[in-house]
N, C-alpha and C. Protein backbone atom coordinates (compact mmCIF):
# COMPACT_ATOMS: atom_id res chain seq x y z
N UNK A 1 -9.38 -54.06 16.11
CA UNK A 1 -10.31 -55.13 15.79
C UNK A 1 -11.09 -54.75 14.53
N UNK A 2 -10.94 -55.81 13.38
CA UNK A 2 -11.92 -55.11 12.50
C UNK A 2 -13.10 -55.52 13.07
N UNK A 3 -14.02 -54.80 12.15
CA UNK A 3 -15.59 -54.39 12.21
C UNK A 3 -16.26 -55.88 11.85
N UNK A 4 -17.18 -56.24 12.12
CA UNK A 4 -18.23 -57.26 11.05
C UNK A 4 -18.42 -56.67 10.15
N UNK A 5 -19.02 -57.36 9.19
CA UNK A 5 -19.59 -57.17 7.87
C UNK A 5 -21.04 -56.59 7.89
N UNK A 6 -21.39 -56.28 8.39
CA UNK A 6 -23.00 -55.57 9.21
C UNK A 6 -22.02 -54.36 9.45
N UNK A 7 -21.15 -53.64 10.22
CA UNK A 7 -20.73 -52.42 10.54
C UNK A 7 -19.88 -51.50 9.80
N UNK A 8 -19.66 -52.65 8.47
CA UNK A 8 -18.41 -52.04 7.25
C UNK A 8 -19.34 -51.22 6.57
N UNK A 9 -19.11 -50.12 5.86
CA UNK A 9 -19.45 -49.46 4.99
C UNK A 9 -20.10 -49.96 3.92
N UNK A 10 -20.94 -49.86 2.86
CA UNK A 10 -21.75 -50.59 1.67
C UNK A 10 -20.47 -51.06 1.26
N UNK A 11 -19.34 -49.97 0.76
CA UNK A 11 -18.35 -50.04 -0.56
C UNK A 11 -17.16 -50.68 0.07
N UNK A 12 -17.91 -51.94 0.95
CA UNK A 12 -16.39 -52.82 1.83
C UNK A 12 -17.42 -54.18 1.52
N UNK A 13 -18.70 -53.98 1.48
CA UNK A 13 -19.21 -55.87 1.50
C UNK A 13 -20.24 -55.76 0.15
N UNK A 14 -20.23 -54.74 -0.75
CA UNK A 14 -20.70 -54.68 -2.12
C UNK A 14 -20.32 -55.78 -2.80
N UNK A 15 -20.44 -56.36 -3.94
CA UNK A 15 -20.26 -57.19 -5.09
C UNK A 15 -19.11 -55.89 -5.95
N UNK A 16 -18.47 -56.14 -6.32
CA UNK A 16 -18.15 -55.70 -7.65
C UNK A 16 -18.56 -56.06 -8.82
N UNK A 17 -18.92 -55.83 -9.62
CA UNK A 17 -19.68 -56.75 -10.63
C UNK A 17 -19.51 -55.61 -12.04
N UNK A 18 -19.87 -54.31 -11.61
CA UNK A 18 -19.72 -53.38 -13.27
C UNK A 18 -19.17 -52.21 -12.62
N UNK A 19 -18.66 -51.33 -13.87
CA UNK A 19 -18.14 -49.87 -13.93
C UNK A 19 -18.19 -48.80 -12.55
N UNK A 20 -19.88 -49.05 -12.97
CA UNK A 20 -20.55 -47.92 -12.36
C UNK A 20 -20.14 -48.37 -10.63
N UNK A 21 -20.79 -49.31 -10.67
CA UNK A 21 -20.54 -49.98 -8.94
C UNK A 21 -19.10 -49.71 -8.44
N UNK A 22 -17.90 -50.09 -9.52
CA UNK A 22 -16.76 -50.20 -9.22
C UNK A 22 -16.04 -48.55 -8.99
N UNK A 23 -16.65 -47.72 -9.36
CA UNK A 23 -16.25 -46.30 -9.66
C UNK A 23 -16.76 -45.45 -8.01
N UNK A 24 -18.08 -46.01 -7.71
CA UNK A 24 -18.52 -45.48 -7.10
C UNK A 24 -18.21 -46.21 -5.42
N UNK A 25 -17.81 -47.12 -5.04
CA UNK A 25 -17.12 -47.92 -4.36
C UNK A 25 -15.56 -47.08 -4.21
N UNK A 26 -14.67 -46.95 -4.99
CA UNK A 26 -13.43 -46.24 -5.05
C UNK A 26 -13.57 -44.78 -4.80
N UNK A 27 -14.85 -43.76 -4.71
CA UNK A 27 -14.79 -43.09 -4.55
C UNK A 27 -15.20 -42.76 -2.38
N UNK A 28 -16.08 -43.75 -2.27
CA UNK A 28 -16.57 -43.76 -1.14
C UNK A 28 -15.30 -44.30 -0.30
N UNK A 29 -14.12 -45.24 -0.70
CA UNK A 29 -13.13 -45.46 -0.09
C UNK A 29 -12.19 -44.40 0.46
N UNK A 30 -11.71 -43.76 -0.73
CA UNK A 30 -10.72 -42.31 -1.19
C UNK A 30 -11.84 -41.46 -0.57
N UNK A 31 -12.89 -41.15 0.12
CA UNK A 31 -13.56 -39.96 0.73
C UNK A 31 -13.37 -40.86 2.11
N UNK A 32 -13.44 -42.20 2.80
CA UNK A 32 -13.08 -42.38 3.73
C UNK A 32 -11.54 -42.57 4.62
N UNK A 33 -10.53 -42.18 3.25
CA UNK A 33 -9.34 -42.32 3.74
C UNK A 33 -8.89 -40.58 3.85
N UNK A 34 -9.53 -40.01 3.05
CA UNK A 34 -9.32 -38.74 2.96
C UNK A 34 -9.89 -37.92 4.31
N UNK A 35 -10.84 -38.24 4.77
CA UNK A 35 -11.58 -38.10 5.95
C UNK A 35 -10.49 -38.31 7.06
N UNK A 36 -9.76 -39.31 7.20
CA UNK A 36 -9.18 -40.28 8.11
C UNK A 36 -7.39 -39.59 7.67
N UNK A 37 -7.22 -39.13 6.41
CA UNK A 37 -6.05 -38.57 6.81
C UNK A 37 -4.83 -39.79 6.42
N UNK A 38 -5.48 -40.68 5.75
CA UNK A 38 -4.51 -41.89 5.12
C UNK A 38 -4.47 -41.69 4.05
N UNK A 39 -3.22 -42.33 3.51
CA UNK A 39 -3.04 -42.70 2.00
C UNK A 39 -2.87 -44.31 1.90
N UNK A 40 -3.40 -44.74 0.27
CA UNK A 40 -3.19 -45.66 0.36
C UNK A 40 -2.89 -45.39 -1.39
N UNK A 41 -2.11 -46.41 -2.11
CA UNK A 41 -1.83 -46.29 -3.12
C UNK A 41 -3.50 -46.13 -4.09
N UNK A 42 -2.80 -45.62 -5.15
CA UNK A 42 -4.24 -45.74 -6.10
C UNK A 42 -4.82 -47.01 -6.41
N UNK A 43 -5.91 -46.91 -6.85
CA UNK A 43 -6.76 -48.11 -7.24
C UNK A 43 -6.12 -48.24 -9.00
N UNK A 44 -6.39 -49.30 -9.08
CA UNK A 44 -6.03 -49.96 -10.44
C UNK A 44 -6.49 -49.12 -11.26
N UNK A 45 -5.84 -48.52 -12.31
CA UNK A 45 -6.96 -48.42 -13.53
C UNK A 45 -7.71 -48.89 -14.25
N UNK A 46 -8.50 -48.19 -14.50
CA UNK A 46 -9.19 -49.09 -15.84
C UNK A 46 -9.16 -49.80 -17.33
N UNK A 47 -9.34 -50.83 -17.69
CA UNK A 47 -9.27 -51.58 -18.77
C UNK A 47 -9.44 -50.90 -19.95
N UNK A 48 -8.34 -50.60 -20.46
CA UNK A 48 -9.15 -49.74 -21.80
C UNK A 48 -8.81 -50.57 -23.16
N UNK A 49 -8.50 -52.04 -23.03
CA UNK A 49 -8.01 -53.31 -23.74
C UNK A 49 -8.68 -54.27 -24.37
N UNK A 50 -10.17 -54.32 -23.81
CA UNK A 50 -10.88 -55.08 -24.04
C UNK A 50 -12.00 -55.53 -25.25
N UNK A 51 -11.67 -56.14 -25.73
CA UNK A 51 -12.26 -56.64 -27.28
C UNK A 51 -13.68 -56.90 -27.41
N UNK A 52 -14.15 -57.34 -25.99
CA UNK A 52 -15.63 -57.20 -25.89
C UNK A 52 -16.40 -58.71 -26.26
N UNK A 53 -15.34 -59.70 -26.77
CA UNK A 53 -15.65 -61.02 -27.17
C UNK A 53 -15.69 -62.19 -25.95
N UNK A 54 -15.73 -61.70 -24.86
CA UNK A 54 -15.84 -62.42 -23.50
C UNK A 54 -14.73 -62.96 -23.31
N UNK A 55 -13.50 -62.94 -23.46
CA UNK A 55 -12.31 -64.14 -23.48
C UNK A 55 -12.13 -64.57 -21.96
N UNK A 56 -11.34 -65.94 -21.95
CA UNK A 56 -11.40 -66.17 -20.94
C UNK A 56 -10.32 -65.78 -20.14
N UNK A 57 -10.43 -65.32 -18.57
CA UNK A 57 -8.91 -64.35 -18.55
C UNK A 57 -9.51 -62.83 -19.06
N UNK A 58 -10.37 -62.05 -19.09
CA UNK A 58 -10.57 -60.94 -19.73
C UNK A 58 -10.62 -59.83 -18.86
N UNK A 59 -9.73 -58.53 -19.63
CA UNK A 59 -8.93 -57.44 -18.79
C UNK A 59 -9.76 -57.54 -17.58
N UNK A 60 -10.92 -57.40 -17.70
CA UNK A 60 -12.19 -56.77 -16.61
C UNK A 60 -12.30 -57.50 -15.38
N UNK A 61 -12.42 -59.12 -15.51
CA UNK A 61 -12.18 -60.15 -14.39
C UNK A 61 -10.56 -59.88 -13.77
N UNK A 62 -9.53 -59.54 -14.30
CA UNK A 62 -8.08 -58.87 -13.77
C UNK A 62 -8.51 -57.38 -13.23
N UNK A 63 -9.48 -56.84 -13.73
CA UNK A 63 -9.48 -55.08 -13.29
C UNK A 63 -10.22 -55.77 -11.59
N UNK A 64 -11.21 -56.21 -11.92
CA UNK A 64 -12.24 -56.48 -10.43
C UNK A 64 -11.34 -57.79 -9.42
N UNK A 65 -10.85 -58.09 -9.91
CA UNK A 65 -9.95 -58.69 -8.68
C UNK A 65 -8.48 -57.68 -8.49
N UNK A 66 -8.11 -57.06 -9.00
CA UNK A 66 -7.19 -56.17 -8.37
C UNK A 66 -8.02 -54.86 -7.80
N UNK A 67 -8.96 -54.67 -7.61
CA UNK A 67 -9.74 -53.30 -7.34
C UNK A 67 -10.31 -54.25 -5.76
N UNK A 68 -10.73 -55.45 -6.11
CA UNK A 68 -10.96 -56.09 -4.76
C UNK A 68 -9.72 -56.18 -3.74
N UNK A 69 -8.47 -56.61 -4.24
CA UNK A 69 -7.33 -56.32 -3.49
C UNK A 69 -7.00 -55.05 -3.29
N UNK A 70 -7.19 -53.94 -3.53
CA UNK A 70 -7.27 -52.69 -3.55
C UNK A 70 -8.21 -52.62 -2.32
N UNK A 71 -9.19 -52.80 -2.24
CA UNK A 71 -10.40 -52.63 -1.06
C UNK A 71 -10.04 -53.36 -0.07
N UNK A 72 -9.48 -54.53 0.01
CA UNK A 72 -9.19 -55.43 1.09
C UNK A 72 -7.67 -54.33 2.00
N UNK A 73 -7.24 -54.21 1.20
CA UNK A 73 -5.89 -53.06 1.91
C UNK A 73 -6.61 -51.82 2.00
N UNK A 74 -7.36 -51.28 2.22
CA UNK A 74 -7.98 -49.81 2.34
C UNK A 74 -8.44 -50.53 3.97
N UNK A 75 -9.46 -51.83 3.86
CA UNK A 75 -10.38 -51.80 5.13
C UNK A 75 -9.28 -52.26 6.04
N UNK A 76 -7.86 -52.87 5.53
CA UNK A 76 -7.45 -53.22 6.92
C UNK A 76 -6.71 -51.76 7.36
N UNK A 77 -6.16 -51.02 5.97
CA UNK A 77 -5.87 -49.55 6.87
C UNK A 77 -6.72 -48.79 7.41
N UNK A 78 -8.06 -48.96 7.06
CA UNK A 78 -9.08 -48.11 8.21
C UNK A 78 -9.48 -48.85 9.74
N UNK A 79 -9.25 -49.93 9.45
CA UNK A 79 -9.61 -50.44 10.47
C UNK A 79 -9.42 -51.24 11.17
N UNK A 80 -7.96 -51.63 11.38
CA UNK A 80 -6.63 -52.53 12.31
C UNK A 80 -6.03 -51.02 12.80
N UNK A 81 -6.72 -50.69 13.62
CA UNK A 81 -6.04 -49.89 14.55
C UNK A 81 -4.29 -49.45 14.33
N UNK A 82 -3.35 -50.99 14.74
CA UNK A 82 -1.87 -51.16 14.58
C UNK A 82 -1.79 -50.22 13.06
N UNK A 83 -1.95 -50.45 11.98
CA UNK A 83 -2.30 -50.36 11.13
C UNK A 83 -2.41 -48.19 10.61
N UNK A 84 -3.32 -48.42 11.22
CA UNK A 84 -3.62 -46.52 11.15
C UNK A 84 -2.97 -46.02 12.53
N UNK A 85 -2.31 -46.24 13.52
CA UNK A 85 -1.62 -45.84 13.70
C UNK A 85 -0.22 -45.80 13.07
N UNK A 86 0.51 -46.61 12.62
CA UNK A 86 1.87 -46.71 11.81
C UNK A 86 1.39 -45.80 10.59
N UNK A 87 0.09 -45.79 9.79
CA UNK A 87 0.42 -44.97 8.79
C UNK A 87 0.18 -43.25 9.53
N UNK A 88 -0.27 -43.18 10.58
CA UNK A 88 -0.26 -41.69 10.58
C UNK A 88 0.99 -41.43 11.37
N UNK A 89 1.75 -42.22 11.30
CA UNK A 89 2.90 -41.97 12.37
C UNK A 89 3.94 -41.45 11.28
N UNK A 90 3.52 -41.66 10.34
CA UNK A 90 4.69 -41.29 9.27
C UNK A 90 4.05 -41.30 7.71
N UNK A 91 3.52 -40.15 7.74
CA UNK A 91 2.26 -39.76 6.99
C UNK A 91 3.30 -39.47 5.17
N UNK A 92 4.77 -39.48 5.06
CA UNK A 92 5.22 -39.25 3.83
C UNK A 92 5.41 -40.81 3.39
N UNK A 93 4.65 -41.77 3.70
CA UNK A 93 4.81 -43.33 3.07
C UNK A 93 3.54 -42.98 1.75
């Protein structure tokens, strides 16, 4: 069963919004999967593309919605049971 949003961790019902937030969110994830003994693929990298002229479509709005899909697959592997069992059942995925 997942959790409510009251019992998730800050870095599961945070905003993404800048760098700093986004850095520090990915780290609190990767210390809770590391804890837990899961893997989950890496988080997106970072934008190093960006012209700084606001465009519309710009790397950064693509970096924070793939870093949000990134987080959405971390909380259901921490916390759909089905889920963390299958990944520790076969821990070389």
């Amino acid at each position: 069963m997942m959790p409510t949003s009251n019992d998730l961790p800050g870095a599961f019902i945070r905003p993404i919004n800048d760098l700093a937030k986004a850095q520090a969110m990915v780290g609190e994830i990767e210390a809770l999967l590391r804890k837990r003994r899961l893997e989950l693929r890496p988080p997106p990298p970072v934008p190093n593309t960006c012209c700084g002229r606001g465009c519309n479509g710009c790397v950064w709005q693509g970096y924070y919605q793939a870093l949000s899909y990134w987080r959405d697959q971390a909380s259901e592997l921490l916390y759909q049971p089905s889920r963390i069992s299958t990944a520790a059942s076969h821990p070389e995925r």
